[in-house]
Protein backbone atom coordinates (compact mmCIF):
# COMPACT_ATOMS: atom_id res chain seq x y z
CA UNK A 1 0.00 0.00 0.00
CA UNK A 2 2.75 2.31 -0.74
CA UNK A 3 5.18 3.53 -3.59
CA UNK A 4 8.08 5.24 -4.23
CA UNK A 5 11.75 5.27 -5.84
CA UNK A 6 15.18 4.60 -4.07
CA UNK A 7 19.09 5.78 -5.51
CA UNK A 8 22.02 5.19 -3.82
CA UNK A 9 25.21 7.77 -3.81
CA UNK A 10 28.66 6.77 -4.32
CA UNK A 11 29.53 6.21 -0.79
CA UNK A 12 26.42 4.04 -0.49
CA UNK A 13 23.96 6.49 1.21
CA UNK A 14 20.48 5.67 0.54
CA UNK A 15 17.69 8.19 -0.60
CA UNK A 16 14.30 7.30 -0.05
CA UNK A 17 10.96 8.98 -1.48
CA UNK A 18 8.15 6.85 -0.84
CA UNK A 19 3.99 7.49 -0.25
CA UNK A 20 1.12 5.48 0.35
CA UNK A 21 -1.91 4.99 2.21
CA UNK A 22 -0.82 2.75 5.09
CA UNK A 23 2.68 1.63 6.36
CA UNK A 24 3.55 -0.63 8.97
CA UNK A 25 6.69 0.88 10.71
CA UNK A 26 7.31 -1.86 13.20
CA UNK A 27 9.35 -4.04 11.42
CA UNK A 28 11.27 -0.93 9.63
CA UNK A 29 12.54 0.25 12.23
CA UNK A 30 13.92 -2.67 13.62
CA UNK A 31 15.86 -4.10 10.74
CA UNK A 32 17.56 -0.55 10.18
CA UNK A 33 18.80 -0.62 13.66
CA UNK A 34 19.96 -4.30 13.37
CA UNK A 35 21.52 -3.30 9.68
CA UNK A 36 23.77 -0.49 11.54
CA UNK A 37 24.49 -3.35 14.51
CA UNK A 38 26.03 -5.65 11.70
CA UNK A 39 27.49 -2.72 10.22
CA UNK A 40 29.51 -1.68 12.98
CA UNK A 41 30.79 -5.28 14.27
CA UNK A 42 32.35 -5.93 10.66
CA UNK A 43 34.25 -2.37 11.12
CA UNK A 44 36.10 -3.86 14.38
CA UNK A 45 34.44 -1.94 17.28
CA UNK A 46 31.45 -1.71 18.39
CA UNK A 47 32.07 2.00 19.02
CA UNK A 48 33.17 2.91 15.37
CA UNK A 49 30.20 5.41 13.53
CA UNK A 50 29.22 3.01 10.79
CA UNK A 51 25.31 3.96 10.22
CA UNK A 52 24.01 3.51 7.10
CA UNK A 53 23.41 7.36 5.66
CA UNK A 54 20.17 7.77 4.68
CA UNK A 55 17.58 10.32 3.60
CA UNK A 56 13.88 9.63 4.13
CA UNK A 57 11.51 11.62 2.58
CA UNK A 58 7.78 9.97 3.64
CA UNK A 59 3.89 10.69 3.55
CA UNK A 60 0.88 8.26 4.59
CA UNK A 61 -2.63 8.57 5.47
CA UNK A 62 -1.51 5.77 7.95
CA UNK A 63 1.09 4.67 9.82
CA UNK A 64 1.33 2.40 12.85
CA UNK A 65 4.29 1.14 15.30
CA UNK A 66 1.95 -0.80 17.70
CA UNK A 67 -1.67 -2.44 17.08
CA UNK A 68 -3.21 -0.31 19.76
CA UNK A 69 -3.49 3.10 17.67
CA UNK A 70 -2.33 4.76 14.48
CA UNK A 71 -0.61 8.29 13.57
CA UNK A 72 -2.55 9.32 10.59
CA UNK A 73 -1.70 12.14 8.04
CA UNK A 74 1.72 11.61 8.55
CA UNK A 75 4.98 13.59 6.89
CA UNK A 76 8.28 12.78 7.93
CA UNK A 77 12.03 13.44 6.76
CA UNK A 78 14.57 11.56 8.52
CA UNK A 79 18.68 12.72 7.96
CA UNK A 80 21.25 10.22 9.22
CA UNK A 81 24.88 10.10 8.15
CA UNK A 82 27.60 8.10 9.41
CA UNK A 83 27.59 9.60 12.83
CA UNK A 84 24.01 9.37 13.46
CA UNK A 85 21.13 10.97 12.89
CA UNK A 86 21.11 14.09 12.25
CA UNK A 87 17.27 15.22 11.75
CA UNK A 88 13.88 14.50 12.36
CA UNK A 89 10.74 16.62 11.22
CA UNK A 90 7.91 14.43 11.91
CA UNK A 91 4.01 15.85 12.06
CA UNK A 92 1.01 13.59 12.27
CA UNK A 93 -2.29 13.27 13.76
CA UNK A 94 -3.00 11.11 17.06
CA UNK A 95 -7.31 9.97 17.95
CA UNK A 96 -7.78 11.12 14.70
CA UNK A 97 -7.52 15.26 14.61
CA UNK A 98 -5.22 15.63 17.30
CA UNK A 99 -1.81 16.66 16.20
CA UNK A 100 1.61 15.42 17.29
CA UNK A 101 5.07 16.74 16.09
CA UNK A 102 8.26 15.95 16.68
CA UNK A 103 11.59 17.59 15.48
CA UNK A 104 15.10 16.75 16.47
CA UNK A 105 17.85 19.05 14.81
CA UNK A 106 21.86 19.32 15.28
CA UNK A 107 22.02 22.69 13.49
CA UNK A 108 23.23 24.37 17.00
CA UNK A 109 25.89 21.78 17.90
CA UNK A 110 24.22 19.26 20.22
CA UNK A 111 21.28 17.20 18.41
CA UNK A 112 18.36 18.29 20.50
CA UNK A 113 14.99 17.23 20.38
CA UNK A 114 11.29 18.31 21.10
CA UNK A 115 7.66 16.50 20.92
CA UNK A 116 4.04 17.89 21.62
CA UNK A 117 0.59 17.31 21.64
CA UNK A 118 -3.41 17.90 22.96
CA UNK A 119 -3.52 14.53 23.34
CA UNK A 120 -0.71 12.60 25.49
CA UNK A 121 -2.61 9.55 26.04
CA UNK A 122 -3.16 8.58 22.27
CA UNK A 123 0.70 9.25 21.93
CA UNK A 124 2.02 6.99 24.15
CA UNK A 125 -0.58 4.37 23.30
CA UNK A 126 0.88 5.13 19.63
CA UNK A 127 4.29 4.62 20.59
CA UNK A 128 3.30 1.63 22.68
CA UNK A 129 3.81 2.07 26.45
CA UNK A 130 1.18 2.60 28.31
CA UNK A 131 -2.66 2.48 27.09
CA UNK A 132 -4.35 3.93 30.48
CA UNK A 133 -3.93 7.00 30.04
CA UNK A 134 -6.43 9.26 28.78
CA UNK A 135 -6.05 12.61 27.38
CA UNK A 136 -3.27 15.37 28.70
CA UNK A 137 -0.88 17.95 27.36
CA UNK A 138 2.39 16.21 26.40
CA UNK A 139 5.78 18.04 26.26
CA UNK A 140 9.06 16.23 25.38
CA UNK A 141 12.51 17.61 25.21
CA UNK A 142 16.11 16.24 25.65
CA UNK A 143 19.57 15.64 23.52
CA UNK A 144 20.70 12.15 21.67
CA UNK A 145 23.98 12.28 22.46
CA UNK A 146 27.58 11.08 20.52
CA UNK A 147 26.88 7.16 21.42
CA UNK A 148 23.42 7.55 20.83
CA UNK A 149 22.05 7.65 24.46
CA UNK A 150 18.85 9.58 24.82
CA UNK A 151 18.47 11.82 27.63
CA UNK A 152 15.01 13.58 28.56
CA UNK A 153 11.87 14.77 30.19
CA UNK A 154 8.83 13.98 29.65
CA UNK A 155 5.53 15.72 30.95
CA UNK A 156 2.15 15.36 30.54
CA UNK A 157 0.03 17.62 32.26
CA UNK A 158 -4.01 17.19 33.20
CA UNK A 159 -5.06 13.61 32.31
CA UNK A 160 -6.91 10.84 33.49
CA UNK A 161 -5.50 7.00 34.79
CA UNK A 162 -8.26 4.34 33.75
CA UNK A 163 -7.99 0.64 34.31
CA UNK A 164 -4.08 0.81 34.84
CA UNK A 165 -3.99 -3.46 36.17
CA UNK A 166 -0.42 -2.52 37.43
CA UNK A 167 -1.07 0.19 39.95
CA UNK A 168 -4.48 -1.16 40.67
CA UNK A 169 -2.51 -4.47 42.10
CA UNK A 170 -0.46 -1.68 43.98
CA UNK A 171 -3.20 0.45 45.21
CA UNK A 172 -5.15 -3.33 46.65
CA UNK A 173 -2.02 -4.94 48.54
CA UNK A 174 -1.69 -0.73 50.06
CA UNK A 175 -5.58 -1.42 51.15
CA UNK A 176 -6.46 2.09 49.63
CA UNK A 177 -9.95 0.09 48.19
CA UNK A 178 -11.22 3.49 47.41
CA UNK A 179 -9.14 4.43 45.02
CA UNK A 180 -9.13 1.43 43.10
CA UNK A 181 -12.73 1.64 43.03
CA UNK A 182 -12.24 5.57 41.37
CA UNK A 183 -9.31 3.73 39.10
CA UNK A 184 -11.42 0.57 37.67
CA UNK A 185 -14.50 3.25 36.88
CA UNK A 186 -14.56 6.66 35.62
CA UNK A 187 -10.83 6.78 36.80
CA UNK A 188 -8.35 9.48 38.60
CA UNK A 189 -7.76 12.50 37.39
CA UNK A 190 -4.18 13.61 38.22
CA UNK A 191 -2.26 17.42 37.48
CA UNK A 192 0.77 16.41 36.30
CA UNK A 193 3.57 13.34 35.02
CA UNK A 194 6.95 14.00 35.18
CA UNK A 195 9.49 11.70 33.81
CA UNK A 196 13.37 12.27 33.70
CA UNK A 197 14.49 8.99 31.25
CA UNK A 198 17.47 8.06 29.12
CA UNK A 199 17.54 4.94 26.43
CA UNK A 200 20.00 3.07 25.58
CA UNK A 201 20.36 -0.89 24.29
CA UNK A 202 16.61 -1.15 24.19
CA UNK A 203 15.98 0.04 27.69
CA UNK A 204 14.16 2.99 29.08
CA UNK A 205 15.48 4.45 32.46
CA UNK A 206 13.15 6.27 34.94
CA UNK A 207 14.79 8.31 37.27
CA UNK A 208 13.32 10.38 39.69
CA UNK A 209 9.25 10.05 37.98
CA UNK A 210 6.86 11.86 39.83
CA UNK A 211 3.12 11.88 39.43
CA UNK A 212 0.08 13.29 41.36
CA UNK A 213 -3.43 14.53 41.08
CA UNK A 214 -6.08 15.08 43.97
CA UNK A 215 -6.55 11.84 45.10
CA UNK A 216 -2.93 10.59 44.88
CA UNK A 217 0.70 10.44 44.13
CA UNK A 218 3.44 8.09 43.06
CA UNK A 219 7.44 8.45 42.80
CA UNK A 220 9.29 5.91 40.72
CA UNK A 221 12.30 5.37 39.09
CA UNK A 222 13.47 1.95 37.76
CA UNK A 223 13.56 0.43 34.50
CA UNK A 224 11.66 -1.62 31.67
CA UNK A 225 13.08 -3.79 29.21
CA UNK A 226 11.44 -3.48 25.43
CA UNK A 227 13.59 -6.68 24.24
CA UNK A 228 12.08 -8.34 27.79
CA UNK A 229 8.80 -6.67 28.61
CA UNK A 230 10.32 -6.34 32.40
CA UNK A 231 9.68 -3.57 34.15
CA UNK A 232 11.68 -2.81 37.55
CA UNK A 233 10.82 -0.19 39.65
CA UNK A 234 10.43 1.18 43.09
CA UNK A 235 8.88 4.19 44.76
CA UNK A 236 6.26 5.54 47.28
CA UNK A 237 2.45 5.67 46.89
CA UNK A 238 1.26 8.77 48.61
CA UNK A 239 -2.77 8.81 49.11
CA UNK A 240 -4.36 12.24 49.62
């Protein structure tokens, strides 16, 4: 369900135009990472810059990373060279209308990045971490650095927590019925999430989270495995 042309320069950079009405992005993304992997093991180190250069230049009606939701009306352009990537101009739509952008740039030295959206809870359901969440005002900003570490913060401001199995187990073996009751139904309402995090070799570090509403509040920091699905974490529960 989607066309385009490829060339190839004469140091083997790739340029890709391509369209169509629905791509699945899952499996994309993880063979380009694993192609760089391969890349830089037959160089000799595992820290020599050996990623593939590539230009991207892409438009769908559709486009999906998980099952749970899709970004529609999207437009990207992705810039990698050797060292790493370099740029990222993505816009898209989230629950339909809603729209999400993100843009990471390197024109001012350090490759910086920022993400936003109405609608935090259909982003990270998009992205595929968490699908409890319900509405909010997302902000994202940080730096990918040399080694390509990502290091950032992460808020989402004025949302709802419904169903959420994990904390509800948390929130039953704490006694604090009530809230589970508010949780399992129309759910609870909180002011803010906070969430200092770095990636690196497929895991996502929490340090320092911090999230709280009327009713209650939670501290974390840990981590959780995307190769594993294990999540590790401690912190306080703090009922109103």
């Amino acid at each position: 369900q989607m066309g385009g042309e490829v060339s190839v320069d004469r140091v083997g950079g790739y340029t890709v135009n391509v369209s169509g009405s629905a791509f699945n992005s899952t499996y994309f993304w993880r063979e380009l990472n694993r192609d760089d992997k391969r890349g830089k093991a037959q160089a000799g180190s595992p820290d020599t810059p050996f990623d593939t250069p590539l230009r991207l230049r892409a438009s769908f009606d559709r486009m999906w990373l998980t099952k749970n939701t899709d970004f529609t009306n999207v437009s990207l352009n992705f810039d990698r060279d050797y060292t790493g990537i370099q740029t990222i101009d993505f816009a898209s739509n989230v629950d339909g209308t809603t729209p999400f952008t993100f843009n990471l740039s390197s024109e001012a030295g350090p490759r910086t990045f920022t993400g936003s959206s109405a609608d935090g809870g259909s982003v990270v359901r998009a992205i595929g971490l968490f699908s409890d969440i319900v509405g909010g005002e997302l902000q994202i900003s940080g730096e990918l650095a040399a080694d390509g570490t990502v290091n950032g913060v992460a808020e989402i401001k004025d949302f709802k927590l419904v169903q959420a199995p994990v904390l509800a187990r948390l929130l039953s073996v704490a006694s604090l019925t009530g809230i589970v009751d508010e949780l399992r139904g129309k759910g609870i309402s909180f002011k803010i999430l906070r969430v200092p995090f770095s990636y690196a070799n497929a895991t996502l570090t929490i340090r320092d989270g911090e999230m709280y509403g009327s009713s209650l509040g939670l501290t974390g920091r840990g981590t959780y495995s995307f190769n594993s699905a294990l999540m590790n974490f401690d912190g306080t529960l703090i009922p109103a």
